[in-house]
N, C-alpha and C. Protein backbone atom coordinates (compact mmCIF):
# COMPACT_ATOMS: atom_id res chain seq x y z
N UNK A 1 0.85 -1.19 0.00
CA UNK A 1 0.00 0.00 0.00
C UNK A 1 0.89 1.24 0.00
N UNK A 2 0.96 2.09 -0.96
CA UNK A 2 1.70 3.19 -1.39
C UNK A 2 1.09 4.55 0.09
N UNK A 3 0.16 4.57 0.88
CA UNK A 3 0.05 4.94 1.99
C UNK A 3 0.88 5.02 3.30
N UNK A 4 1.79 3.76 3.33
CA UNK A 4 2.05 3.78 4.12
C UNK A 4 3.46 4.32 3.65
N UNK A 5 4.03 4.57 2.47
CA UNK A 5 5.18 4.59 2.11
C UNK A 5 5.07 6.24 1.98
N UNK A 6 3.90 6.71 1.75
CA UNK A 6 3.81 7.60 1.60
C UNK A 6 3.93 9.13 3.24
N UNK A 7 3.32 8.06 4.25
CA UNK A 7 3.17 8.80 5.86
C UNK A 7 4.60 8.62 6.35
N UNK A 8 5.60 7.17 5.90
CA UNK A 8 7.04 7.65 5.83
C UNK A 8 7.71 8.95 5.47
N UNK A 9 7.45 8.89 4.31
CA UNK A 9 7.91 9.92 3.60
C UNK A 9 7.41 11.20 4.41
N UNK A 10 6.25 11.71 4.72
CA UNK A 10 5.42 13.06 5.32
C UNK A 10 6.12 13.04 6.79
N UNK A 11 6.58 12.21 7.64
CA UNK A 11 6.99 12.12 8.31
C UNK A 11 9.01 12.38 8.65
N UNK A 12 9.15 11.84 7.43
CA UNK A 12 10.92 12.20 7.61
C UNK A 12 10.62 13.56 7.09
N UNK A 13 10.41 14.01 6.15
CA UNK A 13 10.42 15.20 5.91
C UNK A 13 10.04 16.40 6.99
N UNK A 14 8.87 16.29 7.26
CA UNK A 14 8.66 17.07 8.64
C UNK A 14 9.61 17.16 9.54
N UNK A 15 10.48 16.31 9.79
CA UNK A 15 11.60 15.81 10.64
C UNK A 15 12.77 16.76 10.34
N UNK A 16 12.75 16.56 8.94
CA UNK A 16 13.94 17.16 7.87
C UNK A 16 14.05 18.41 8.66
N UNK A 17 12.78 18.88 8.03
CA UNK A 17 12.43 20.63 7.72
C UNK A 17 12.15 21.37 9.49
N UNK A 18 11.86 20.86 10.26
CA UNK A 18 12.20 20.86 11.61
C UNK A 18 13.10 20.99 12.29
N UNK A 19 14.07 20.40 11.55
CA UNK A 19 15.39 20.15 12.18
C UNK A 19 16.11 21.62 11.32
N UNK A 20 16.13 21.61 10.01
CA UNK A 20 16.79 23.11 9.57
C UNK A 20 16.11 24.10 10.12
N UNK A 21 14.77 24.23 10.83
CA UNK A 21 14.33 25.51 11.35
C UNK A 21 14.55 25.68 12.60
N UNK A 22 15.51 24.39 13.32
CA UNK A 22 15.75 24.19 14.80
C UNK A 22 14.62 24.16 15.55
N UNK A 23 13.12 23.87 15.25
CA UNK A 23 12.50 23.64 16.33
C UNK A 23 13.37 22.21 17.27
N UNK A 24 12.26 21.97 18.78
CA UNK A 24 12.38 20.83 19.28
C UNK A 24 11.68 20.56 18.97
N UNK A 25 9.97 20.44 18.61
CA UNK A 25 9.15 19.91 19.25
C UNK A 25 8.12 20.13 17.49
N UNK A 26 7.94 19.10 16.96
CA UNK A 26 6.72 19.65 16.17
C UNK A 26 5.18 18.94 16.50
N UNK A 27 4.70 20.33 16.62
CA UNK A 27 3.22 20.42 17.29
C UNK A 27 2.12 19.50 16.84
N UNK A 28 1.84 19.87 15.15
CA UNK A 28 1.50 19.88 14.37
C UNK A 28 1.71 19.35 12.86
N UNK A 29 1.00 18.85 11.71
CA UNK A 29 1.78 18.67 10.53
C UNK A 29 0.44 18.84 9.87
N UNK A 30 0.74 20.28 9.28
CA UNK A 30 -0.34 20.30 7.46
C UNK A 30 -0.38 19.48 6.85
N UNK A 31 -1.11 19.00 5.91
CA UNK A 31 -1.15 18.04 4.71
C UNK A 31 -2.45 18.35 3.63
N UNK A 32 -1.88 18.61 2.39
CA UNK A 32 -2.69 18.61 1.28
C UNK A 32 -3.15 17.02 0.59
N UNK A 33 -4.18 16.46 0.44
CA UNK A 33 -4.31 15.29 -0.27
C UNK A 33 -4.71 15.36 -1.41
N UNK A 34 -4.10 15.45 -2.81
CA UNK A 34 -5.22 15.41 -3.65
C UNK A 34 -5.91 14.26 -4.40
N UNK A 35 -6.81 14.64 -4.38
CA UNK A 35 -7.70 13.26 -4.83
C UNK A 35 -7.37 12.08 -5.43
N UNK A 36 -6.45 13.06 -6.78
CA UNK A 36 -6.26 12.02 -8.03
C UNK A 36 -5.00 11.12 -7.31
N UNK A 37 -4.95 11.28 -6.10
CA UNK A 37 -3.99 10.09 -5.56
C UNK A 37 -4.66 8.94 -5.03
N UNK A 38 -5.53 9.17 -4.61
CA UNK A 38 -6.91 7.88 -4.51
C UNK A 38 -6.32 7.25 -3.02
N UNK A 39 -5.84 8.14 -2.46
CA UNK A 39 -4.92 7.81 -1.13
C UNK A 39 -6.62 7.39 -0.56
N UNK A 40 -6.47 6.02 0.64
CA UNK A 40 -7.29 5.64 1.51
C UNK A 40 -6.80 6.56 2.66
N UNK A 41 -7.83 7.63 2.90
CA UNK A 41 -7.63 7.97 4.26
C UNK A 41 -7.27 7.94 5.55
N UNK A 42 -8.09 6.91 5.50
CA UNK A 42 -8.37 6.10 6.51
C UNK A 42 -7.00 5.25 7.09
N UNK A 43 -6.60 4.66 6.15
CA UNK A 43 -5.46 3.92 6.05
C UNK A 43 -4.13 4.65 6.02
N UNK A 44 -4.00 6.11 5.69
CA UNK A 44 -3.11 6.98 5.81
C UNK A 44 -3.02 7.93 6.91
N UNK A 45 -4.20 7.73 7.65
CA UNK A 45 -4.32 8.12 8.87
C UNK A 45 -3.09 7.28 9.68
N UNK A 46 -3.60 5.94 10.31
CA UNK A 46 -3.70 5.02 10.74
C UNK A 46 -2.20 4.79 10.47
N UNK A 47 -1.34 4.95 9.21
CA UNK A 47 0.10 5.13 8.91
C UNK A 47 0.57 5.73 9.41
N UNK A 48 0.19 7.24 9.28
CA UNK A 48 0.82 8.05 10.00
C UNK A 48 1.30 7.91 11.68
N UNK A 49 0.65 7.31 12.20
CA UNK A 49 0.14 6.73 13.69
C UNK A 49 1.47 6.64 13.64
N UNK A 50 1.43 5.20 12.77
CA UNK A 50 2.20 4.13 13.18
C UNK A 50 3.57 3.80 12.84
N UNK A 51 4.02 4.82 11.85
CA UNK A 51 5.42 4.98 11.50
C UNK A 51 6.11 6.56 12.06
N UNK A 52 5.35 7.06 13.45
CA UNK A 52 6.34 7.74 14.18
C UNK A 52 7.04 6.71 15.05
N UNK A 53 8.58 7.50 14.96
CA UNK A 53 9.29 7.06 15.96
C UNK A 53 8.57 7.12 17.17
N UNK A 54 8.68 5.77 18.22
CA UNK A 54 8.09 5.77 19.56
C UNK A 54 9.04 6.39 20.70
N UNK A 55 9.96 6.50 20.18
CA UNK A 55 10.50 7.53 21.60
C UNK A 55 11.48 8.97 20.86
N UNK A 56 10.72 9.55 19.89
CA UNK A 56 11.39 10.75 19.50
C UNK A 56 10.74 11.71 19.95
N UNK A 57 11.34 12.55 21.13
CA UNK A 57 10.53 13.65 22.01
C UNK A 57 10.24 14.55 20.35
N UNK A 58 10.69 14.99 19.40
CA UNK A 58 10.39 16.14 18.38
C UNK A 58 8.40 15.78 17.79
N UNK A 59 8.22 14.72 17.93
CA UNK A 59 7.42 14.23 17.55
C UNK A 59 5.93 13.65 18.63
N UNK A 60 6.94 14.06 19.84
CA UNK A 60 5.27 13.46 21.01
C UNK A 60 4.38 14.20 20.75
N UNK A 61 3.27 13.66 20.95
CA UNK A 61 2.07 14.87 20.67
C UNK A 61 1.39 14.91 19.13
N UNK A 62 2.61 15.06 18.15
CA UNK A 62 2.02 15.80 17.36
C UNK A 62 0.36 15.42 16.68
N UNK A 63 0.42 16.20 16.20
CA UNK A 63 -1.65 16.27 15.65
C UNK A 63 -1.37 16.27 13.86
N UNK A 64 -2.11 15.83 12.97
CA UNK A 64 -1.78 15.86 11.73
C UNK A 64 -3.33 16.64 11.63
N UNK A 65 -3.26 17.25 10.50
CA UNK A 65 -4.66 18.21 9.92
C UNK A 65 -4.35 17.74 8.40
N UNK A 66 -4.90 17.34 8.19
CA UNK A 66 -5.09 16.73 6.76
C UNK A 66 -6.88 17.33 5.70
N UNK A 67 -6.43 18.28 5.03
CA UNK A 67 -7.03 18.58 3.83
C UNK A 67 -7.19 17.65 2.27
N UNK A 68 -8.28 17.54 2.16
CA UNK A 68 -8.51 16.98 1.08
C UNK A 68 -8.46 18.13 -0.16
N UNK A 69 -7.95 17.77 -1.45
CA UNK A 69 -8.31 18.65 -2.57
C UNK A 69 -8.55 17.88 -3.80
N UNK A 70 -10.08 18.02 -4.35
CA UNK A 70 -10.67 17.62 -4.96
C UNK A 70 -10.14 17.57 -6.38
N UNK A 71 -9.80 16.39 -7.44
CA UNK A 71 -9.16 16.71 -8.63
C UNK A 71 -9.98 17.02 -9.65
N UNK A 72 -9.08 18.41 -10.43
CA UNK A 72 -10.20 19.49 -11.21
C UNK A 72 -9.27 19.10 -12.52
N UNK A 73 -10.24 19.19 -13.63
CA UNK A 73 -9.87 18.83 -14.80
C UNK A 73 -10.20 19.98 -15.88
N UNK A 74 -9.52 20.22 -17.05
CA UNK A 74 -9.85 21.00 -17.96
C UNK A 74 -9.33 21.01 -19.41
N UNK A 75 -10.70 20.72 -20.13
CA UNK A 75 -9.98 20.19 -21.24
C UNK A 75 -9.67 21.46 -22.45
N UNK A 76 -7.95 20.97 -23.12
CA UNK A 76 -7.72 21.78 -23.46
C UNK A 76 -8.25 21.68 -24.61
N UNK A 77 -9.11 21.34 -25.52
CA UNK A 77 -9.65 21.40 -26.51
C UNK A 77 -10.96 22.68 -26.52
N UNK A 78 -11.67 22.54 -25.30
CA UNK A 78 -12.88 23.13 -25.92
C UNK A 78 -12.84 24.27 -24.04
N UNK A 79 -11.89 24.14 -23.16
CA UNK A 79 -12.01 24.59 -22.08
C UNK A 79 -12.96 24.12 -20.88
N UNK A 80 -13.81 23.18 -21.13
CA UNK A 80 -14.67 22.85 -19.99
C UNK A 80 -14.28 22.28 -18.87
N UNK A 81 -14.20 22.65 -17.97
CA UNK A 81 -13.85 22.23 -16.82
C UNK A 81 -15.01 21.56 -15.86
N UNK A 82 -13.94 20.77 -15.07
CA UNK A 82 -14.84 19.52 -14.23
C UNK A 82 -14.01 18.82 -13.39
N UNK A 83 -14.64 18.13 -12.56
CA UNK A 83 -13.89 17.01 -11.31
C UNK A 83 -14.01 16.06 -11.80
N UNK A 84 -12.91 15.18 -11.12
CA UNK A 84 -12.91 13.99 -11.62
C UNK A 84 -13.75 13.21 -11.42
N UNK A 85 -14.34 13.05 -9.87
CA UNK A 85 -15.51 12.88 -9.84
C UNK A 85 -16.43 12.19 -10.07
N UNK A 86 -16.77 13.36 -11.05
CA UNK A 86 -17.85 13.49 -12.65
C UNK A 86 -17.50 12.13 -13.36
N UNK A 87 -16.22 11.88 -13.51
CA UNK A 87 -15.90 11.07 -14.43
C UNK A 87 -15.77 9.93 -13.79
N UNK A 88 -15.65 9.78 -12.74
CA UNK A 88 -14.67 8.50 -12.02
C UNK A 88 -15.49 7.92 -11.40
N UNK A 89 -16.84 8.21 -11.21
CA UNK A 89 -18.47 7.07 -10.81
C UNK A 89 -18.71 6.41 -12.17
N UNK A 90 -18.52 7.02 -13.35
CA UNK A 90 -19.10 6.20 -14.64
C UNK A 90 -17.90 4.84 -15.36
N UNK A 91 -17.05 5.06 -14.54
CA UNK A 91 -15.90 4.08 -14.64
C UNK A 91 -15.88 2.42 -14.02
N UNK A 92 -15.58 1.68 -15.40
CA UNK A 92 -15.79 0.19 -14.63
C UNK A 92 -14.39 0.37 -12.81
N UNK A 93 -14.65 -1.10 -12.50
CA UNK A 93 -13.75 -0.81 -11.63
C UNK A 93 -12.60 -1.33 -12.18
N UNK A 94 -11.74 -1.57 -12.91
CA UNK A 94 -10.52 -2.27 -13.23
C UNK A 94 -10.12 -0.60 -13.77
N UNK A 95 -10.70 0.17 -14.43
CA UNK A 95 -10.10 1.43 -14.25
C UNK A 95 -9.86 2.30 -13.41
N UNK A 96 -11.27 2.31 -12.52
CA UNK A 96 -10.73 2.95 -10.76
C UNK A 96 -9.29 2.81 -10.67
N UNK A 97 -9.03 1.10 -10.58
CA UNK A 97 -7.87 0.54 -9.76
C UNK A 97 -6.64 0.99 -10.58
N UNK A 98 -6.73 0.48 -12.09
CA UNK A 98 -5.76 1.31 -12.56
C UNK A 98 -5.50 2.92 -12.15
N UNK A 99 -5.91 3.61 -12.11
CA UNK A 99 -5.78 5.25 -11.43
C UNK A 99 -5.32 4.90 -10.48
N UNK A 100 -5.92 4.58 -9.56
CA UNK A 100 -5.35 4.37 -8.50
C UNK A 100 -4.11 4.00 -7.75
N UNK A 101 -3.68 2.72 -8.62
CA UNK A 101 -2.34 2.75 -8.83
C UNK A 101 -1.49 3.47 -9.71
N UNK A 102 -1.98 4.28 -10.16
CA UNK A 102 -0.49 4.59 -11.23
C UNK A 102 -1.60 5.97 -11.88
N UNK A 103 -1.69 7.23 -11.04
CA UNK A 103 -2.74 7.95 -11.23
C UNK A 103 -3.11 9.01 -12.54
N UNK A 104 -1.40 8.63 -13.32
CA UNK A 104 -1.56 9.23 -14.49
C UNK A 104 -2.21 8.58 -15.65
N UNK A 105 -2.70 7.37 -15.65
CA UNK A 105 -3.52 6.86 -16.27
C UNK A 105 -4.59 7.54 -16.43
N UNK A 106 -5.25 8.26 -16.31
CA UNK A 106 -6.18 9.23 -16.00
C UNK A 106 -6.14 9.68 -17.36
N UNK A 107 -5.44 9.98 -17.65
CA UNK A 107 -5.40 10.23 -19.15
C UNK A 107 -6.15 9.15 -20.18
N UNK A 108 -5.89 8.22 -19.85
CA UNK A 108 -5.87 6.93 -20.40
C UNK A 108 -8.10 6.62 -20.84
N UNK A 109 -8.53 6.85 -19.45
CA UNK A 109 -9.37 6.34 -19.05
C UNK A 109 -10.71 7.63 -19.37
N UNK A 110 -9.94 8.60 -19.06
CA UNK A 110 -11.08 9.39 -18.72
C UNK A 110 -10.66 10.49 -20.12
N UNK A 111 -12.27 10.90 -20.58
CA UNK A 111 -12.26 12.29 -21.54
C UNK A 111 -13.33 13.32 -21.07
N UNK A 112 -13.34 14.23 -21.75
CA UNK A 112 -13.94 15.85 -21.28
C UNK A 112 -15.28 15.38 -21.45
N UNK A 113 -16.56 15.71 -20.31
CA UNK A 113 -17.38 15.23 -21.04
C UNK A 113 -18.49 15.84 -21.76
N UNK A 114 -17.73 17.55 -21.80
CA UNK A 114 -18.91 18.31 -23.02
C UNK A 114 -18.18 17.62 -24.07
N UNK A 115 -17.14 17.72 -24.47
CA UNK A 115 -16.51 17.39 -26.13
C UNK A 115 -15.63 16.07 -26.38
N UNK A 116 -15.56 15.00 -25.35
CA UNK A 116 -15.26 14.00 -25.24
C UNK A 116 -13.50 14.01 -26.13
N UNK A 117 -13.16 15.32 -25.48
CA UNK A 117 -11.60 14.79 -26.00
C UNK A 117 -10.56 14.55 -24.71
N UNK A 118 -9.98 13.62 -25.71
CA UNK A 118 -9.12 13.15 -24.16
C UNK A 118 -7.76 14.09 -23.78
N UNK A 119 -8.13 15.28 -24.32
CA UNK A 119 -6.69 16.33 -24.00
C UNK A 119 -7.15 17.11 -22.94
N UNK A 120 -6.96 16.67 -21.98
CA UNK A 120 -7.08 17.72 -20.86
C UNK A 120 -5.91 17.53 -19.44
N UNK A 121 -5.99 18.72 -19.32
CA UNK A 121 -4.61 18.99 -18.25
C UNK A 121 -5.73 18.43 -16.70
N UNK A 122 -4.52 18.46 -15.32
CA UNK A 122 -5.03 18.34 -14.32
C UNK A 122 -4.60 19.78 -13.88
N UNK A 123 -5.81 20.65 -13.95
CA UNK A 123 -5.81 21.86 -12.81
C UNK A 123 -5.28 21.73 -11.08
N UNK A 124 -6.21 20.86 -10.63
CA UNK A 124 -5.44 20.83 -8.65
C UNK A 124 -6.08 19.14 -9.24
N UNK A 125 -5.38 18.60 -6.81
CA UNK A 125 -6.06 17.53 -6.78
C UNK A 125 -4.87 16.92 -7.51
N UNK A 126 -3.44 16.73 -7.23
CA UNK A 126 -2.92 15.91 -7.66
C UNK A 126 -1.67 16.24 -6.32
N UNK A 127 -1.12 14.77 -6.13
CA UNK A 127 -0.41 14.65 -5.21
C UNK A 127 -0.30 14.77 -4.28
N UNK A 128 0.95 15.24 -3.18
CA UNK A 128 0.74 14.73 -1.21
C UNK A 128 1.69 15.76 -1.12
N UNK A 129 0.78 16.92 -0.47
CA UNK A 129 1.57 18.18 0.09
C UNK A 129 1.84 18.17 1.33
N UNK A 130 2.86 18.97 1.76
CA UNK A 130 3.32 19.44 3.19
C UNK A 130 3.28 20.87 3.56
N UNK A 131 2.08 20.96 3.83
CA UNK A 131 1.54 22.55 3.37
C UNK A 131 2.06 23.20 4.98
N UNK A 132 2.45 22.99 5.83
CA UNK A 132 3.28 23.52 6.58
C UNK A 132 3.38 22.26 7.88
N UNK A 133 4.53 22.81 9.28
CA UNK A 133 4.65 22.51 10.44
C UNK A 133 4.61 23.27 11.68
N UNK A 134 3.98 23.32 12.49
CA UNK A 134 4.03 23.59 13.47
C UNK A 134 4.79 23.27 14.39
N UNK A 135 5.29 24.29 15.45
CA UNK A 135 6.08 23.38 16.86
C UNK A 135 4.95 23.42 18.05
């Protein structure tokens, strides 16, 4: 599960960037989710938990605030914009899963659906931010 590899990652980094700003203690940790990562919440919660160090005082306490951001689409053919959403309930599931794993498939799977072309950029709603830290 790319979740848990992923609350590693949100976690050393926080660590990182903590450590060059010399706090002791971080309070807190922002997080942007965007959609088109199909991250299980729930399960990235529950990571996060569980891949802090158990006896690193920088880290007792801390609280994670985790934002979701919805993935916005816009196609460059005709300009219509939309969520994915829109698109990603009318999808068998072997394409869900493909996205899901490997989220640039998206391309692959999904088109605009005033003009059904498959050229469209991802506006937001893509990837795993560290939108700040607290001490």
């Amino acid at each position: 599960m790319h979740e848990w590899a992923l609350a590693d990652a949100v976690v050393a980094t926080a660590v990182k960037i903590a450590q060059q700003q010399g706090l002791q203690q971080i309070g807190e940790i922002n997080l942007r989710l965007g959609e088109l990562q199909q991250i299980d919440r729930e399960v990235f919660e529950f990571a996060l938990r569980h891949v802090l160090p158990p006896d690193d005082p920088m880290l007792a306490g801390v609280q994670f605030i985790i934002e979701a951001e919805p993935a916005e689409l816009r196609c460059l053919a005709c300009g219509h914009a939309w969520l994915l959403a829109e698109s990603f309930a009318a999808l068998p599931a072997d394409q869900r899963e493909a996205i899901h794993l490997l989220p640039e498939t998206v391309h692959i799977y999904v088109t605009c659906p005033a003009c059904e072309s498959p050229d469209f950029e991802i506006v937001a709603g893509r990837g795993v931010a560290l939108i700040s830290i607290g001490g």
